[in-house]
PDB file of N, CA and C in Angstrom:
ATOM      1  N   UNK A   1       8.471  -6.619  14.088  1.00  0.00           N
ATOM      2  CA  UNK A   1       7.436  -5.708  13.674  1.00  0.00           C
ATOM      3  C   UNK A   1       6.218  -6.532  13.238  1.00  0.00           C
ATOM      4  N   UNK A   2       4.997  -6.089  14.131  1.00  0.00           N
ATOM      5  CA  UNK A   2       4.022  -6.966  13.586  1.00  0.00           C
ATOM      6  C   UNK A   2       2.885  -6.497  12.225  1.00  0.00           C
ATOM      7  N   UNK A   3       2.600  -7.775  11.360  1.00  0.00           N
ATOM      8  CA  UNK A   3       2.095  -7.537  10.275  1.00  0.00           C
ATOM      9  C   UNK A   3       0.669  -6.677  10.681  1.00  0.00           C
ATOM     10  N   UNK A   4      -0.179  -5.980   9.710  1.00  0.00           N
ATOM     11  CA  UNK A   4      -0.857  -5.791  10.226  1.00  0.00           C
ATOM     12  C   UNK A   4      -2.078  -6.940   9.225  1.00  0.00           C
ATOM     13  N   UNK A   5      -3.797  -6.888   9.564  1.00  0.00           N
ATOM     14  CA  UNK A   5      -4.254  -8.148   8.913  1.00  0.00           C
ATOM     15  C   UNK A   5      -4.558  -7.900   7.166  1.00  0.00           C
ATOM     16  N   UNK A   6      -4.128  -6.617   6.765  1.00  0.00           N
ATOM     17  CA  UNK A   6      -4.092  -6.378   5.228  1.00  0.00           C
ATOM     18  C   UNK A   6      -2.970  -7.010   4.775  1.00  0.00           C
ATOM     19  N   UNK A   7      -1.863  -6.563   5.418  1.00  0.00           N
ATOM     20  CA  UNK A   7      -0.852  -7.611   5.004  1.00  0.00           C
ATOM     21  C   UNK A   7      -0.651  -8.790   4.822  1.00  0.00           C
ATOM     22  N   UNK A   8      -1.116  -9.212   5.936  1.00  0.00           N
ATOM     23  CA  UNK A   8      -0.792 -10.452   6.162  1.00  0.00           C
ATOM     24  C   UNK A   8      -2.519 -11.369   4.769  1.00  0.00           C
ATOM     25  N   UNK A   9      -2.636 -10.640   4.649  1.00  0.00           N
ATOM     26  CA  UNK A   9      -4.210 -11.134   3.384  1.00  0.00           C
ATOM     27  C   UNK A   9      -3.341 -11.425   2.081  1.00  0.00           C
ATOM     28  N   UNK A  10      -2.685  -9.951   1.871  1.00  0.00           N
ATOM     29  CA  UNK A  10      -1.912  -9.631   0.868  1.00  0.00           C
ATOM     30  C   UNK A  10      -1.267 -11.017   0.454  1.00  0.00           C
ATOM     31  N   UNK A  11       0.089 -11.136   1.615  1.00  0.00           N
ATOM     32  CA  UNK A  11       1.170 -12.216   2.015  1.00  0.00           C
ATOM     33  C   UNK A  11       0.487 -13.581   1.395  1.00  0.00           C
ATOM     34  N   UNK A  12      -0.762 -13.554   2.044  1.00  0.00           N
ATOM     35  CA  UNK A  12      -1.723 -15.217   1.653  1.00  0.00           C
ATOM     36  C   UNK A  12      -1.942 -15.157   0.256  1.00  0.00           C
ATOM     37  N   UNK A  13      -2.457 -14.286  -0.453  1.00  0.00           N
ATOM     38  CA  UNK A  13      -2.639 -14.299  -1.736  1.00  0.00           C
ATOM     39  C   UNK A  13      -2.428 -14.998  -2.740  1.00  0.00           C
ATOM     40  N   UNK A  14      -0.734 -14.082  -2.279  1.00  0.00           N
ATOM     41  CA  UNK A  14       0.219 -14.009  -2.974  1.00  0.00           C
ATOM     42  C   UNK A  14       1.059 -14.985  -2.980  1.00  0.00           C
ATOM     43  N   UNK A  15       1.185 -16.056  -1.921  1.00  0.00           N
ATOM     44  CA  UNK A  15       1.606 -17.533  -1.566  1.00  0.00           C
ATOM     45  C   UNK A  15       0.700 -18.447  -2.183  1.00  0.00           C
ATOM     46  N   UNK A  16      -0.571 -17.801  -1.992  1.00  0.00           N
ATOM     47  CA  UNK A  16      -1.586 -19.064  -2.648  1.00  0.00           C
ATOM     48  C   UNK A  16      -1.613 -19.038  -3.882  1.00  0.00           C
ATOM     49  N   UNK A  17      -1.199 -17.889  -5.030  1.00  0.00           N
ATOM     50  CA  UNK A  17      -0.812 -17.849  -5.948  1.00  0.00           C
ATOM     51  C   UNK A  17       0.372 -18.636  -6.790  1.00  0.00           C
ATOM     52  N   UNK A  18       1.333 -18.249  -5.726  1.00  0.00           N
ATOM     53  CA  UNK A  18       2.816 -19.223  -6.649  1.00  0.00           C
ATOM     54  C   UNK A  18       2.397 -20.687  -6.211  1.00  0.00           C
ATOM     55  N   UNK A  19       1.716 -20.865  -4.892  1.00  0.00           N
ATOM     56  CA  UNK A  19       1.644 -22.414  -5.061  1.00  0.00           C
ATOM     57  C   UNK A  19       0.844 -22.908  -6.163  1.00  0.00           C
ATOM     58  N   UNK A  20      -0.112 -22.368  -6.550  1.00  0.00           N
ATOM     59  CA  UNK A  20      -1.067 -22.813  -7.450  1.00  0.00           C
ATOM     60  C   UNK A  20      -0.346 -22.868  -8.569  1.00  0.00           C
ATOM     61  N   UNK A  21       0.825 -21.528  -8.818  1.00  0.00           N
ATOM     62  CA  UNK A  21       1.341 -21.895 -10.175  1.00  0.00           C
ATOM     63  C   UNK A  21       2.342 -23.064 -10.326  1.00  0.00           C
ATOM     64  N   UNK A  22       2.751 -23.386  -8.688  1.00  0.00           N
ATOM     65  CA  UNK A  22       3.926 -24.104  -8.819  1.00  0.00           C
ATOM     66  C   UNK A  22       3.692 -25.717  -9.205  1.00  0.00           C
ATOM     67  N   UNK A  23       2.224 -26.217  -8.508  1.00  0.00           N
ATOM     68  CA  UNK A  23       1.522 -27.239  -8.720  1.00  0.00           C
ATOM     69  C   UNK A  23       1.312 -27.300 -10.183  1.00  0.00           C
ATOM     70  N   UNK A  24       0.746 -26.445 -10.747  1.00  0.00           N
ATOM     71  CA  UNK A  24       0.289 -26.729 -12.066  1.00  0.00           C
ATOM     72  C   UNK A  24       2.029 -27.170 -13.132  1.00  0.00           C
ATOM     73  N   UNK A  25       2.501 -26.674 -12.725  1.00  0.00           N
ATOM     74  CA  UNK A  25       4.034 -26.771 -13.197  1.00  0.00           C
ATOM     75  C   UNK A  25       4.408 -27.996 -13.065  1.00  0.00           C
ATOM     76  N   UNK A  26       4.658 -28.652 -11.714  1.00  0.00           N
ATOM     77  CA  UNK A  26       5.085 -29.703 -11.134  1.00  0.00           C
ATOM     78  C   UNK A  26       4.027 -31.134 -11.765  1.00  0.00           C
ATOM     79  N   UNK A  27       3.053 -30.926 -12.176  1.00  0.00           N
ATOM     80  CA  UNK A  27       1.672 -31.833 -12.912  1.00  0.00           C
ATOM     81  C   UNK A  27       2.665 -31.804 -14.350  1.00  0.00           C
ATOM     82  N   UNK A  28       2.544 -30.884 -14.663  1.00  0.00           N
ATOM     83  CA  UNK A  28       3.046 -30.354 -16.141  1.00  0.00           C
ATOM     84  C   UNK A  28       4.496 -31.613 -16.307  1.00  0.00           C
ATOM     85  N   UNK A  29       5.407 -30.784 -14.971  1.00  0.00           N
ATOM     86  CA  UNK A  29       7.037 -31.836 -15.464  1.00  0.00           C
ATOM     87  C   UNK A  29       6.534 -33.332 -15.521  1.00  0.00           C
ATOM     88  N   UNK A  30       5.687 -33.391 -14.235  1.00  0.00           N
ATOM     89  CA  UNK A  30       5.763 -35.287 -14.493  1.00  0.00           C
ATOM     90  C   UNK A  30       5.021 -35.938 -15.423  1.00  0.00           C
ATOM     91  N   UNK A  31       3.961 -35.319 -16.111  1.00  0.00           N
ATOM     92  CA  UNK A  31       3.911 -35.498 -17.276  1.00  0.00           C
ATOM     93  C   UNK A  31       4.597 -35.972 -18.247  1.00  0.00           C
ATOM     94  N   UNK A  32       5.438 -34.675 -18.480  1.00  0.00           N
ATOM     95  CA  UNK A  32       6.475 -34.481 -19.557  1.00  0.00           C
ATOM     96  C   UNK A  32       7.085 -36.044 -19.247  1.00  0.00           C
ATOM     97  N   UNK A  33       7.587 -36.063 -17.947  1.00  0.00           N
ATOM     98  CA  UNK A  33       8.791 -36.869 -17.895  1.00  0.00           C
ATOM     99  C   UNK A  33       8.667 -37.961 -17.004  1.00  0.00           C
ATOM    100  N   UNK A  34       8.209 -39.191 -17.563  1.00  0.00           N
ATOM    101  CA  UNK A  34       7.542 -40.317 -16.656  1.00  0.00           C
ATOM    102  C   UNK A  34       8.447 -41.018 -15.609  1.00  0.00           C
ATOM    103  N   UNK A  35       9.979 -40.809 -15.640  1.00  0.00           N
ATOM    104  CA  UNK A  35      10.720 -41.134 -14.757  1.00  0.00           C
ATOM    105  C   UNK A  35      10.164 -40.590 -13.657  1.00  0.00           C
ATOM    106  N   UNK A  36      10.251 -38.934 -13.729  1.00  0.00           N
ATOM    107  CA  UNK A  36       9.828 -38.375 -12.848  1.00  0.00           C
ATOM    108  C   UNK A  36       8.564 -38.859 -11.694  1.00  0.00           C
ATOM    109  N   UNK A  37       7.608 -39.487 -12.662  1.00  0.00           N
ATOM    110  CA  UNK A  37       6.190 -39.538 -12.011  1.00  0.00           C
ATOM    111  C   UNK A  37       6.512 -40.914 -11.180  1.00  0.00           C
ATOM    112  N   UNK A  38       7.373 -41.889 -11.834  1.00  0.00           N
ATOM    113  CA  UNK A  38       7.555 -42.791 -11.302  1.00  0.00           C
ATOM    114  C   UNK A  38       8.161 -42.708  -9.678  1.00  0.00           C
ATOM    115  N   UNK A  39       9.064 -42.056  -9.871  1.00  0.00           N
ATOM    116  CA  UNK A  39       9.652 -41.535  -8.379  1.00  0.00           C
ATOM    117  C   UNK A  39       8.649 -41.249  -7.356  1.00  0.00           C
ATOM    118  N   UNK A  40       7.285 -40.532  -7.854  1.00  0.00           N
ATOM    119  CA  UNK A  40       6.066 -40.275  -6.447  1.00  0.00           C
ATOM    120  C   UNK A  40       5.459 -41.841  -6.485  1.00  0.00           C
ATOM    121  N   UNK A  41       5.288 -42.309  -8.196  1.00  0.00           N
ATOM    122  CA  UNK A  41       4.222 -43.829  -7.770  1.00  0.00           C
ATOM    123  C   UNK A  41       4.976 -44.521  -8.528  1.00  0.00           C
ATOM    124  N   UNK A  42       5.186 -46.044  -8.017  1.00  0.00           N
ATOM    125  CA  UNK A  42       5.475 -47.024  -8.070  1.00  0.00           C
ATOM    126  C   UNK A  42       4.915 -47.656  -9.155  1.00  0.00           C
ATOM    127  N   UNK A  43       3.898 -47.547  -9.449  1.00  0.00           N
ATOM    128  CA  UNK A  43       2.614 -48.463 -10.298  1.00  0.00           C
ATOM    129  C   UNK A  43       2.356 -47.201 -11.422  1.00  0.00           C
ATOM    130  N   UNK A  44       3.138 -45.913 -11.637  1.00  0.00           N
ATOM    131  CA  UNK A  44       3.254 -45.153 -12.955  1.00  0.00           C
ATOM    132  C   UNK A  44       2.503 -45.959 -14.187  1.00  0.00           C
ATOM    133  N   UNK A  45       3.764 -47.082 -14.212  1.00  0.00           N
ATOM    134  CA  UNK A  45       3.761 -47.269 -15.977  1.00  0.00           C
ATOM    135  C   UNK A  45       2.836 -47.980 -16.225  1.00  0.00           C
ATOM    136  N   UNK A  46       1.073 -48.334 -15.289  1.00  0.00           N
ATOM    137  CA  UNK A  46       0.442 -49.243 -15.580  1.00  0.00           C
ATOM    138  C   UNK A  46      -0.315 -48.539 -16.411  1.00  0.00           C
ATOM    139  N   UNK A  47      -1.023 -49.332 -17.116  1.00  0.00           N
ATOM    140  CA  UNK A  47      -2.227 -48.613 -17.754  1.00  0.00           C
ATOM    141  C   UNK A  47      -3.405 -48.615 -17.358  1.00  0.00           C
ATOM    142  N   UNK A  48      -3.773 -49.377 -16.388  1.00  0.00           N
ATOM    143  CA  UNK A  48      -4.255 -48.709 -15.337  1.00  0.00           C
ATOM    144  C   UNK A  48      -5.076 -47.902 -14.238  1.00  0.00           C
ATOM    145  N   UNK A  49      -3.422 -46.878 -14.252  1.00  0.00           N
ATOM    146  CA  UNK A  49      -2.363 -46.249 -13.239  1.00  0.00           C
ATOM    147  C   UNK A  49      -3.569 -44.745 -13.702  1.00  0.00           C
ATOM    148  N   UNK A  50      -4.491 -44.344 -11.875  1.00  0.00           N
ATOM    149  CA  UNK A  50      -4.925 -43.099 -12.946  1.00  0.00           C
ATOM    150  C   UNK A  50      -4.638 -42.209 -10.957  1.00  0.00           C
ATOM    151  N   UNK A  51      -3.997 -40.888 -11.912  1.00  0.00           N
ATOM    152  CA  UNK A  51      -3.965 -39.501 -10.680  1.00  0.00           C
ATOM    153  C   UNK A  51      -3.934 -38.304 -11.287  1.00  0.00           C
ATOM    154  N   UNK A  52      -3.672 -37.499 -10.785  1.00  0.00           N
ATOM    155  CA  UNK A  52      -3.654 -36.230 -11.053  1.00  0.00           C
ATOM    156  C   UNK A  52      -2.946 -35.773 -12.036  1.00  0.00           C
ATOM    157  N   UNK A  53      -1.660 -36.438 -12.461  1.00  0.00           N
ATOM    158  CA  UNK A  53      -0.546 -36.669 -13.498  1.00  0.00           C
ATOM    159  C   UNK A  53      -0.969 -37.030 -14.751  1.00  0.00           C
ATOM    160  N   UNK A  54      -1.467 -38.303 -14.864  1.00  0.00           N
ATOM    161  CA  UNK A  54      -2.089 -38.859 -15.723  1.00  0.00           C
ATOM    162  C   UNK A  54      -3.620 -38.106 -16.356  1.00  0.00           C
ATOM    163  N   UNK A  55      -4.618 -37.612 -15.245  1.00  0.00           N
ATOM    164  CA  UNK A  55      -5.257 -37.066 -15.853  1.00  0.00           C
ATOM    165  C   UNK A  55      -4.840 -35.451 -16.522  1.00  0.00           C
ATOM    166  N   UNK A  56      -3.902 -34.745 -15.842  1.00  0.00           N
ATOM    167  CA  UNK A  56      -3.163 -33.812 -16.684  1.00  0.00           C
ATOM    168  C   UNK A  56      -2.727 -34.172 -18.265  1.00  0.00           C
ATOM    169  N   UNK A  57      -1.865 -35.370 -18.009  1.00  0.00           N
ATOM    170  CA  UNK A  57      -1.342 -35.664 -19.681  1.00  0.00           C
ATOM    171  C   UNK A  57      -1.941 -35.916 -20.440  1.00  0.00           C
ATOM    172  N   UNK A  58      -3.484 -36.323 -19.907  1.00  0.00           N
ATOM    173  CA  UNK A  58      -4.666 -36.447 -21.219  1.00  0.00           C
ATOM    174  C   UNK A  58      -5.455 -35.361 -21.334  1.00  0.00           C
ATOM    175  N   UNK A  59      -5.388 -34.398 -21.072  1.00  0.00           N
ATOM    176  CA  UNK A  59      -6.256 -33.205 -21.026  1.00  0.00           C
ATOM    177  C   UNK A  59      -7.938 -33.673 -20.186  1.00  0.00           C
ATOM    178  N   UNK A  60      -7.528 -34.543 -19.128  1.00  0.00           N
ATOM    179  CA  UNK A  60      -8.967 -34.292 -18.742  1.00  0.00           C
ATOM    180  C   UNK A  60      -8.990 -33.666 -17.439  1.00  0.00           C
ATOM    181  N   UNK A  61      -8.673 -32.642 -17.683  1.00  0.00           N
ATOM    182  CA  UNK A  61      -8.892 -31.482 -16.614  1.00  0.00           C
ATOM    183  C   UNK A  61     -10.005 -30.589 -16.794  1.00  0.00           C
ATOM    184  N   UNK A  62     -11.193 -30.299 -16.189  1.00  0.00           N
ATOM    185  CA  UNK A  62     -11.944 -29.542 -16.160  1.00  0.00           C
ATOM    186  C   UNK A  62     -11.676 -28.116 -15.267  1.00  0.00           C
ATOM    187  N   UNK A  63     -12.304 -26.930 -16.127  1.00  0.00           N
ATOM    188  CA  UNK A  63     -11.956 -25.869 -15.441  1.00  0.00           C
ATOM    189  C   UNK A  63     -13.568 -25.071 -15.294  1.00  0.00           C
ATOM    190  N   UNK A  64     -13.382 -24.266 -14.542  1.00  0.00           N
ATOM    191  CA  UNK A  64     -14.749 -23.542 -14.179  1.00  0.00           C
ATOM    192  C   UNK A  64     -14.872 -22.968 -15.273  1.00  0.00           C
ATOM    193  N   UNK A  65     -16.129 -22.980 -16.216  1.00  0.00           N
ATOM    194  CA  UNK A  65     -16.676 -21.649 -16.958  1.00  0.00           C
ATOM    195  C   UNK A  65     -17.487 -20.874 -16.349  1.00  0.00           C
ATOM    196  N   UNK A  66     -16.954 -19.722 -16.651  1.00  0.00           N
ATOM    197  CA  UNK A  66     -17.522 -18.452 -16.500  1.00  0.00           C
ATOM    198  C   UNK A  66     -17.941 -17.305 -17.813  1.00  0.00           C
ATOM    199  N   UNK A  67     -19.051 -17.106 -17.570  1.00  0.00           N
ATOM    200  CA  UNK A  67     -19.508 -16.371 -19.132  1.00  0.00           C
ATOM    201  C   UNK A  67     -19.667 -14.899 -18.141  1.00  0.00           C
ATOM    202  N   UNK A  68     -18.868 -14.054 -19.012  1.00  0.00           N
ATOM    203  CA  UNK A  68     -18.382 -12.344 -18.549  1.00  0.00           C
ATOM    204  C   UNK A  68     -19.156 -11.608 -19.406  1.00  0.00           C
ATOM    205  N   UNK A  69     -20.109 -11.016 -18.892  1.00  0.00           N
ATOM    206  CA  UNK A  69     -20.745 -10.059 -20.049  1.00  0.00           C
ATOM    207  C   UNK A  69     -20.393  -8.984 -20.090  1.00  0.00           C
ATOM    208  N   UNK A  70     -19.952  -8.487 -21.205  1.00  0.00           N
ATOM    209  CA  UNK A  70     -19.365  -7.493 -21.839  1.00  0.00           C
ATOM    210  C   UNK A  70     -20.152  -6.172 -21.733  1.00  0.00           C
ATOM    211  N   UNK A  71     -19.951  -5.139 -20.552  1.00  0.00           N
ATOM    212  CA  UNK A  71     -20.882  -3.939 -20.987  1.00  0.00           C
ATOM    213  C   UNK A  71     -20.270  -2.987 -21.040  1.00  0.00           C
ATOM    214  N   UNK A  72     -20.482  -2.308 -22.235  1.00  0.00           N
ATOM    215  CA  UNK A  72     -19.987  -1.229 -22.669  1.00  0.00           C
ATOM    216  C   UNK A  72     -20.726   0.031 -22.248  1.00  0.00           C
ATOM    217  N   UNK A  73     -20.103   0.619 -22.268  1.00  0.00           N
ATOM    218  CA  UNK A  73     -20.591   1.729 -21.159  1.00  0.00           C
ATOM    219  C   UNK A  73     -21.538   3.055 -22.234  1.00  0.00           C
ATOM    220  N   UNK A  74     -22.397   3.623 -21.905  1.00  0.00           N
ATOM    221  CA  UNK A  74     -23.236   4.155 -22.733  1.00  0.00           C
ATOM    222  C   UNK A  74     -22.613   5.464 -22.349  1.00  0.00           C
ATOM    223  N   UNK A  75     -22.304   6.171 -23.723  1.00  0.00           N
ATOM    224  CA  UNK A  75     -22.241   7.868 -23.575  1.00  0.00           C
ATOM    225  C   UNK A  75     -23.386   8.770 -24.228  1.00  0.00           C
ATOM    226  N   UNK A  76     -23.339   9.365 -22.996  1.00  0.00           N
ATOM    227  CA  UNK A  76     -24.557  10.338 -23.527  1.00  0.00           C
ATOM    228  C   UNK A  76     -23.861  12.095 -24.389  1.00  0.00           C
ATOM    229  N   UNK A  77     -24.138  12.036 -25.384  1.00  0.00           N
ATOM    230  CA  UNK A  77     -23.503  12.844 -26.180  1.00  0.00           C
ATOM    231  C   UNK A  77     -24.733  14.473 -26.023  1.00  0.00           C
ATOM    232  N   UNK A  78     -24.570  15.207 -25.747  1.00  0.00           N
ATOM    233  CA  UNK A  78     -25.620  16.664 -25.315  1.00  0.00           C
ATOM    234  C   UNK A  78     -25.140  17.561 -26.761  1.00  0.00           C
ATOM    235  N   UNK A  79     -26.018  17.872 -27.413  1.00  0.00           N
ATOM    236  CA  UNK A  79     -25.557  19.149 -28.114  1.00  0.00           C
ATOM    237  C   UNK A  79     -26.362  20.513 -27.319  1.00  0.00           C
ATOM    238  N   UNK A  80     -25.917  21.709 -27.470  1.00  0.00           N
ATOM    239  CA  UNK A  80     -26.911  22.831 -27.097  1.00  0.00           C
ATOM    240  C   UNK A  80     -26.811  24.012 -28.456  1.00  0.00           C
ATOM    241  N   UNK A  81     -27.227  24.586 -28.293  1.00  0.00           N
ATOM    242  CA  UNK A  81     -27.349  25.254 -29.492  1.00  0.00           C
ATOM    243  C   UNK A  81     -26.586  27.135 -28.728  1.00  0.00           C
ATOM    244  N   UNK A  82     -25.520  27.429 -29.143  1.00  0.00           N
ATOM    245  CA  UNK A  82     -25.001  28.746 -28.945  1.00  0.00           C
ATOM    246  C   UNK A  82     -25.255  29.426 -29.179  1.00  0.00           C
ATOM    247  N   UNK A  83     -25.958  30.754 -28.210  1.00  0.00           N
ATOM    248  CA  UNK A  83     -26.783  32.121 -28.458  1.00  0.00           C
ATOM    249  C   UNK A  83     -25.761  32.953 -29.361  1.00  0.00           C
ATOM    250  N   UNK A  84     -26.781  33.569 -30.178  1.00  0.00           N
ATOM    251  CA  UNK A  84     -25.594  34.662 -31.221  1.00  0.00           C
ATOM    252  C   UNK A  84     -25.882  35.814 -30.692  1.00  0.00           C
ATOM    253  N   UNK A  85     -24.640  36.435 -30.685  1.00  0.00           N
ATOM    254  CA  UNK A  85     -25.228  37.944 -29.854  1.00  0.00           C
ATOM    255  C   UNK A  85     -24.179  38.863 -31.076  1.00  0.00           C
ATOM    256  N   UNK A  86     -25.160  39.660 -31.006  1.00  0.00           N
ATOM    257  CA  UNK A  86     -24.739  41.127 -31.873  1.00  0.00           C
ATOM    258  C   UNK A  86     -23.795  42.520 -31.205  1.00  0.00           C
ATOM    259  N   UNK A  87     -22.519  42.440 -31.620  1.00  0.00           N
ATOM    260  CA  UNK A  87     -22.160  43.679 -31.264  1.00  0.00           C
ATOM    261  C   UNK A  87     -21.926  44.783 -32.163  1.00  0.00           C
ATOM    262  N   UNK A  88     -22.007  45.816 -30.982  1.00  0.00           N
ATOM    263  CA  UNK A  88     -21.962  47.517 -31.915  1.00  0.00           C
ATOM    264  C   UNK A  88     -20.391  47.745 -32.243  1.00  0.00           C
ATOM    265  N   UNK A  89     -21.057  48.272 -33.737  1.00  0.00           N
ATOM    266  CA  UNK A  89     -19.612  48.755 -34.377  1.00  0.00           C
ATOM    267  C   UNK A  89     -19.016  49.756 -34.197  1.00  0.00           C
ATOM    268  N   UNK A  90     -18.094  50.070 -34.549  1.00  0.00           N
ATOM    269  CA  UNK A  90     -17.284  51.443 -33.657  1.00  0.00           C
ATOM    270  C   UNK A  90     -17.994  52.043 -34.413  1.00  0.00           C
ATOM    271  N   UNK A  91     -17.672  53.636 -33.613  1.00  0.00           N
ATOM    272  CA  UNK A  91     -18.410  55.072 -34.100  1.00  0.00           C
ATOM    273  C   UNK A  91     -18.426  55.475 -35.165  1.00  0.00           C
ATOM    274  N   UNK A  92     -16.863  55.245 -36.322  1.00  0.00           N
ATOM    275  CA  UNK A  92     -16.136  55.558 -37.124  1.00  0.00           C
ATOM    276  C   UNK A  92     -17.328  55.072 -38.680  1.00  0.00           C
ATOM    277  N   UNK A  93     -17.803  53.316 -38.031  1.00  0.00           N
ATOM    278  CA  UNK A  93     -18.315  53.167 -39.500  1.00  0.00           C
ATOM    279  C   UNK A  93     -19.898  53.278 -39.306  1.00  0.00           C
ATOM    280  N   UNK A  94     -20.127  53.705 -37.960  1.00  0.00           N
ATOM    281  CA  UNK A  94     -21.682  54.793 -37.933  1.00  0.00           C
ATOM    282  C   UNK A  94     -21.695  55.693 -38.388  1.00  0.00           C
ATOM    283  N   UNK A  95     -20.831  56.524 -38.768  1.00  0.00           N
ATOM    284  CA  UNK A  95     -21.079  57.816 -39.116  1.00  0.00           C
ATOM    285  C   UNK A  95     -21.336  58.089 -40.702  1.00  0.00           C
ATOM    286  N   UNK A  96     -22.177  59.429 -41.169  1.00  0.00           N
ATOM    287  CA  UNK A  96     -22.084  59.406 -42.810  1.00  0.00           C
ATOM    288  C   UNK A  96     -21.148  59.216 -43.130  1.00  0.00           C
ATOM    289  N   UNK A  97     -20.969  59.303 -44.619  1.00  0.00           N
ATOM    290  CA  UNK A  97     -19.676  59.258 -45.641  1.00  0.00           C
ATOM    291  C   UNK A  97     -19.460  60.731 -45.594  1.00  0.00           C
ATOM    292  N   UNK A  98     -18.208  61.370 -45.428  1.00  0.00           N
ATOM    293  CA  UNK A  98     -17.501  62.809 -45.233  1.00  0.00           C
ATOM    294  C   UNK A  98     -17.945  63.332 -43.727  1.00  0.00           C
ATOM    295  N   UNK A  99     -17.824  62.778 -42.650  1.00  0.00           N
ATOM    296  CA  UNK A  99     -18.502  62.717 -41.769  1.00  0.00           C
ATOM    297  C   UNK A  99     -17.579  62.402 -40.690  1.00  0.00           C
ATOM    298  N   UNK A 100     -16.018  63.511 -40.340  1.00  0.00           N
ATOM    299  CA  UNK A 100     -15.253  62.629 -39.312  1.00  0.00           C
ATOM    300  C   UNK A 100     -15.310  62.795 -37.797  1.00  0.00           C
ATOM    301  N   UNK A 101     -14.754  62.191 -37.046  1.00  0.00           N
ATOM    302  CA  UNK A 101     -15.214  61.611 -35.795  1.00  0.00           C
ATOM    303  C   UNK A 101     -14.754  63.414 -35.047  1.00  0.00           C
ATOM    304  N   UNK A 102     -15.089  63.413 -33.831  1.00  0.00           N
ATOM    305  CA  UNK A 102     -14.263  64.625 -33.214  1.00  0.00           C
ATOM    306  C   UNK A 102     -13.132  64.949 -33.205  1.00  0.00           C
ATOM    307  N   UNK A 103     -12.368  65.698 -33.368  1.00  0.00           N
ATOM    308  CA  UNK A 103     -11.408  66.025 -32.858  1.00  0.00           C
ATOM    309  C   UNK A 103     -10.867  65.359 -31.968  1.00  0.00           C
ATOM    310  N   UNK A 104     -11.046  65.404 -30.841  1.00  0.00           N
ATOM    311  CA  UNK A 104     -10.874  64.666 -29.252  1.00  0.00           C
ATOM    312  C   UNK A 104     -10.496  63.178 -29.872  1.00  0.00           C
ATOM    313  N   UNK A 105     -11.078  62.539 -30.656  1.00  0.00           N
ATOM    314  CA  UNK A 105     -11.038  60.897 -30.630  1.00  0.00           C
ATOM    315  C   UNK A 105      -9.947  60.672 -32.145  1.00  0.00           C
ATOM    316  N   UNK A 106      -9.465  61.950 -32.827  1.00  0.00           N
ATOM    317  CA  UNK A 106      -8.656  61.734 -33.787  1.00  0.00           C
ATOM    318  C   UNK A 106      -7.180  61.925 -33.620  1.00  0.00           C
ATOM    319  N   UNK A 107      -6.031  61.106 -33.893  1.00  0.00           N
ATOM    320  CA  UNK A 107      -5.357  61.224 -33.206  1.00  0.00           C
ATOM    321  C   UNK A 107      -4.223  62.235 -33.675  1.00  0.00           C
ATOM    322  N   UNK A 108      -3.379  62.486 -33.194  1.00  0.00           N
ATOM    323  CA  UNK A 108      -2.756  64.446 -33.655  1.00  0.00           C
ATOM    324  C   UNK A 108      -1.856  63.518 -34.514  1.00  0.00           C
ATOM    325  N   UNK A 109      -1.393  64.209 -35.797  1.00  0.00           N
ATOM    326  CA  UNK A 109      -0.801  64.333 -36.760  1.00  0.00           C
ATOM    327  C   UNK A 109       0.239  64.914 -36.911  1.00  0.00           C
TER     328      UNK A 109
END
């Protein structure tokens, strides 16, 4: 089944990723552990002796800076002001005092 070329981007990524982590790792052990470094170079224990190893174990590794500016996103807050509207009261408290509604709208007893 053939990849298609998103995949196969994906696939690269994602390889170029663990290698990168795996390198930084592999710098890291021979560091740690100078037998180790000795096994790639011969001439390790000189003082010297300068590679990629060595400049790892002294911290002179330079990394890219990048300055990220922070933007916070602006909200626009709206108030409006809500129309008041007046409604009519039932018939009952229009009418005088001793004053009852029809018949028709009172309910039988």
């Amino acid at each position: 089944m053939p990849y298609s070329k998103r995949q196969f981007i994906q696939f690269g990524r994602s390889a170029l990723a663990a290698w990168l982590v795996g390198m930084i790792l592999l710098l890291d052990t021979m560091a740690a552990c100078p037998a180790l470094h000795e096994l790639i170079h011969k001439d390790a224990g000189e003082a010297d002796h300068h590679c990629a190893v060595t400049m790892f174990a002294h911290g002179q590794v330079e990394s890219a800076v990048c300055d990220v500016p922070v933007v916070t996103p602006t909200v626009w807050v709206e108030t409006i002001t809500l129309p008041k509207f007046s409604v009519a009261s039932t018939v009952i408290e229009n009418l005088p005092h001793g004053r009852a509604p029809p018949s028709v709208a009172s309910p039988q007893v």
